[in-house]
Protein backbone atom coordinates (compact mmCIF):
# COMPACT_ATOMS: atom_id res chain seq x y z
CA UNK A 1 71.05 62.40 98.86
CA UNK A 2 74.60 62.73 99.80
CA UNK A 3 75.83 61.55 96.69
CA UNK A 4 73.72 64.41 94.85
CA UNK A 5 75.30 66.75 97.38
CA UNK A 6 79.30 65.00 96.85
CA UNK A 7 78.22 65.84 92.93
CA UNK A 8 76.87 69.30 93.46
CA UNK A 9 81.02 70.31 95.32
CA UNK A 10 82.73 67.68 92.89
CA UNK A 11 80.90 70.27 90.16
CA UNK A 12 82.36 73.82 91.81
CA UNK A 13 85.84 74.85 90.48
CA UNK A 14 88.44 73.82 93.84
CA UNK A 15 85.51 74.31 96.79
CA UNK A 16 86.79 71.52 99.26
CA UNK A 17 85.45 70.98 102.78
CA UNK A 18 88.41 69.97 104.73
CA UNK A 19 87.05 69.83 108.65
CA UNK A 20 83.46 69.26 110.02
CA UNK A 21 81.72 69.12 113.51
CA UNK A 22 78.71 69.27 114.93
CA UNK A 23 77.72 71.32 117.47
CA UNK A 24 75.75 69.30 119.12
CA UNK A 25 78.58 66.57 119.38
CA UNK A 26 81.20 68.93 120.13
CA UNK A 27 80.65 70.01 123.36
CA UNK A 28 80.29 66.60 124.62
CA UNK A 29 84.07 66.81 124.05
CA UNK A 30 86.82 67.19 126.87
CA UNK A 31 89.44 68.14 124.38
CA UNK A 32 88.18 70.23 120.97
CA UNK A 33 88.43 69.84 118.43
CA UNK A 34 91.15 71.81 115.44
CA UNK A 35 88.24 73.29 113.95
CA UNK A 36 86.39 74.64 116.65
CA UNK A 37 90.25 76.43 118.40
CA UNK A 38 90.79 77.37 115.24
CA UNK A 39 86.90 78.92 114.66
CA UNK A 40 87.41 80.26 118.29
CA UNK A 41 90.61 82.32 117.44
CA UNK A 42 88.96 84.64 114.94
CA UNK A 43 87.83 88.33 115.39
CA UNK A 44 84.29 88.51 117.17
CA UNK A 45 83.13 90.50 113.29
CA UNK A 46 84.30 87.38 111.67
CA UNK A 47 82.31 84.62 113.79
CA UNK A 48 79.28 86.75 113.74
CA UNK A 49 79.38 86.89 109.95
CA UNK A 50 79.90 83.05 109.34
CA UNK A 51 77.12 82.39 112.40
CA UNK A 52 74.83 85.19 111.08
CA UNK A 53 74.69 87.08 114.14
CA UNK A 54 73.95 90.47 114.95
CA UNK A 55 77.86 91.99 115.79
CA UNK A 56 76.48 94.72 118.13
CA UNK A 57 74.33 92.28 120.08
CA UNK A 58 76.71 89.59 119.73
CA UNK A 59 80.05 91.30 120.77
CA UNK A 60 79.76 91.99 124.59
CA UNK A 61 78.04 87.81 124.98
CA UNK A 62 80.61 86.82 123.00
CA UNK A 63 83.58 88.33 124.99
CA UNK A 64 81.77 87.94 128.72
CA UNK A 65 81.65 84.51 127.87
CA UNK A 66 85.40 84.13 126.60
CA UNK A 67 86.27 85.97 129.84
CA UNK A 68 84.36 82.78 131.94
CA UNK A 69 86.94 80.52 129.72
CA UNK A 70 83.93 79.27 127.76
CA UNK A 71 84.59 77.97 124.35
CA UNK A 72 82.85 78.85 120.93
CA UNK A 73 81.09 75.37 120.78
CA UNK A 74 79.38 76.30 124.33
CA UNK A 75 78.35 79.48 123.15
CA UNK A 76 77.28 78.22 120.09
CA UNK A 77 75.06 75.61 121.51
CA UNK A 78 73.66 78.40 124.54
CA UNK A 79 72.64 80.11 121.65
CA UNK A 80 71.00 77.74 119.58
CA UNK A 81 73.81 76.84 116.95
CA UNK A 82 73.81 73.16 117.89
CA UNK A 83 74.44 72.50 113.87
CA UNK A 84 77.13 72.40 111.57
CA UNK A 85 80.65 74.19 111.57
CA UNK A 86 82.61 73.57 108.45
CA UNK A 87 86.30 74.81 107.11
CA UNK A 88 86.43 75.25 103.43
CA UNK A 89 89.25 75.47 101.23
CA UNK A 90 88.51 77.25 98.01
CA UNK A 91 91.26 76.80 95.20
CA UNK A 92 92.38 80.28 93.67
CA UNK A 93 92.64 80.14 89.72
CA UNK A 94 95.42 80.84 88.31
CA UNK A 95 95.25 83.20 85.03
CA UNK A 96 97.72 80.86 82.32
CA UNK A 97 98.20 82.32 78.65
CA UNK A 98 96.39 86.05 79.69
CA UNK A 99 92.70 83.96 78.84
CA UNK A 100 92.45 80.70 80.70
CA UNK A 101 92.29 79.74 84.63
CA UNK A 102 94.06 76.84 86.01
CA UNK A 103 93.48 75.84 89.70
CA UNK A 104 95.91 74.27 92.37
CA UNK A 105 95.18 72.55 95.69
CA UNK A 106 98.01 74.26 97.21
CA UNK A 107 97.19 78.36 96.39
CA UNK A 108 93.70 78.35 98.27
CA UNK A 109 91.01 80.59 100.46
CA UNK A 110 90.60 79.44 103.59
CA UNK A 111 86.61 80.19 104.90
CA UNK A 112 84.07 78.73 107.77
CA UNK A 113 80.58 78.13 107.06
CA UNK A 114 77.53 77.40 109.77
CA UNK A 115 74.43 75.62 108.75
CA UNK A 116 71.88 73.69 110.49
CA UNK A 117 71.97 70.49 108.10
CA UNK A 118 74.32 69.19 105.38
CA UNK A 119 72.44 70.05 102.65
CA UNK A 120 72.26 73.64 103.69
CA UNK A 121 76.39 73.59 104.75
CA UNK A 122 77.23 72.28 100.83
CA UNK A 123 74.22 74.85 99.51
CA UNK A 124 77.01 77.75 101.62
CA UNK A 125 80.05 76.05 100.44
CA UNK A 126 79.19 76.04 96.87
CA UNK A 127 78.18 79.74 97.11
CA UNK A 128 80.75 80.86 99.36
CA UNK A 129 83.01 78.74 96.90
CA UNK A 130 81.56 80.90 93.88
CA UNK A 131 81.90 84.48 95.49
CA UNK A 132 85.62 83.90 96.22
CA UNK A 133 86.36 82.52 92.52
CA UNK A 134 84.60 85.26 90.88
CA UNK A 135 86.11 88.05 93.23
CA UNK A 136 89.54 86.08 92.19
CA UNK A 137 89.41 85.74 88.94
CA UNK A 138 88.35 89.97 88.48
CA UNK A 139 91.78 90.26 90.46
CA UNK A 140 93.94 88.17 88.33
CA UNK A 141 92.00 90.14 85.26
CA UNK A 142 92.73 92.94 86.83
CA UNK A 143 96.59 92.18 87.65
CA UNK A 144 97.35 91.28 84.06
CA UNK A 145 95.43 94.76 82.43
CA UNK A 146 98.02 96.66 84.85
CA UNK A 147 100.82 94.15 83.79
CA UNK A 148 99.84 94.77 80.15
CA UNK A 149 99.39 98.90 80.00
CA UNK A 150 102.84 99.10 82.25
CA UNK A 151 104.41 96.96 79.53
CA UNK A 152 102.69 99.19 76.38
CA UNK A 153 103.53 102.45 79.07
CA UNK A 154 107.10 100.99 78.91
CA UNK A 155 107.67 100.28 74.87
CA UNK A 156 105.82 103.94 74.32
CA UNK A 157 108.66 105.54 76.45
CA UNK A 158 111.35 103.10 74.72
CA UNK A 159 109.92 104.57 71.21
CA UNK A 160 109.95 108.49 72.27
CA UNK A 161 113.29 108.60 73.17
């Protein structure tokens, strides 16, 4: 199974998951772990969306609870996310020759994914992966159609004068 599931990320364009933990393990843990201070450090909105919680319910728990010095592995597992947390880097393509996308390991999106098994966490990645590459290669489209009419908007004001 988990070599179907290395093939199914080894087949996205640049999705990488580059830090895992599990809940459940986690706060068994005296010191935390990089993923879970960095998780912890992002706007309430943002851990709702990657946890799939409600943002108006979720809000005032999540802060009372950050007041009491809890971390976001306790509240996660008080709440019954005792899963997986994962960081994903997704590489951005590069537009090369105004047609064809090259990728880099060092220009990348940086997201977090929740998921109650592995198979489910690579299922998110991969999508997750796919949104962001789509959504990036429309703006590198879209930054080379501005480059190109500012260029023809530039040799039709050479050619007046």
């Amino acid at each position: 199974m988990y070599k179907y599931l290395t093939k199914k990320l080894e087949n996205t364009k640049g999705t990488h998951i580059v830090d895992i933990t599990m809940i459940a393990f986690e706060i068994l843990n005296h010191s935390k772990s990089e993923i879970i201070e960095d998780f912890g450090y992002l706007e309430i909105k943002e851990i709702c969306e990657v946890l799939e919680w409600d943002y108006e319910k979720a809000e005032s728990v999540i802060n009372e609870a950050f007041e009491f010095e809890e971390t976001i592995d306790e509240i996660m597992y008080k709440n019954g996310r005792t899963g997986y947390l994962a960081k994903i880097h997704k590489e951005i393509p590069n537009l090369v020759n105004g047609k064809t996308f090259m990728y880099s390991e060092g220009h990348c999106r940086v997201a977090y994914i929740y998921a109650h098994t592995i198979a489910e966490l690579v299922d998110k990645a991969v999508e997750i992966g796919n949104e962001i590459d789509k959504k990036e290669r429309k703006r590198a489209l879209e930054k080379k159609e501005k480059e190109n009419n500012a260029k023809a908007n530039e040799n039709d004001t050479i050619q007046k004068h």
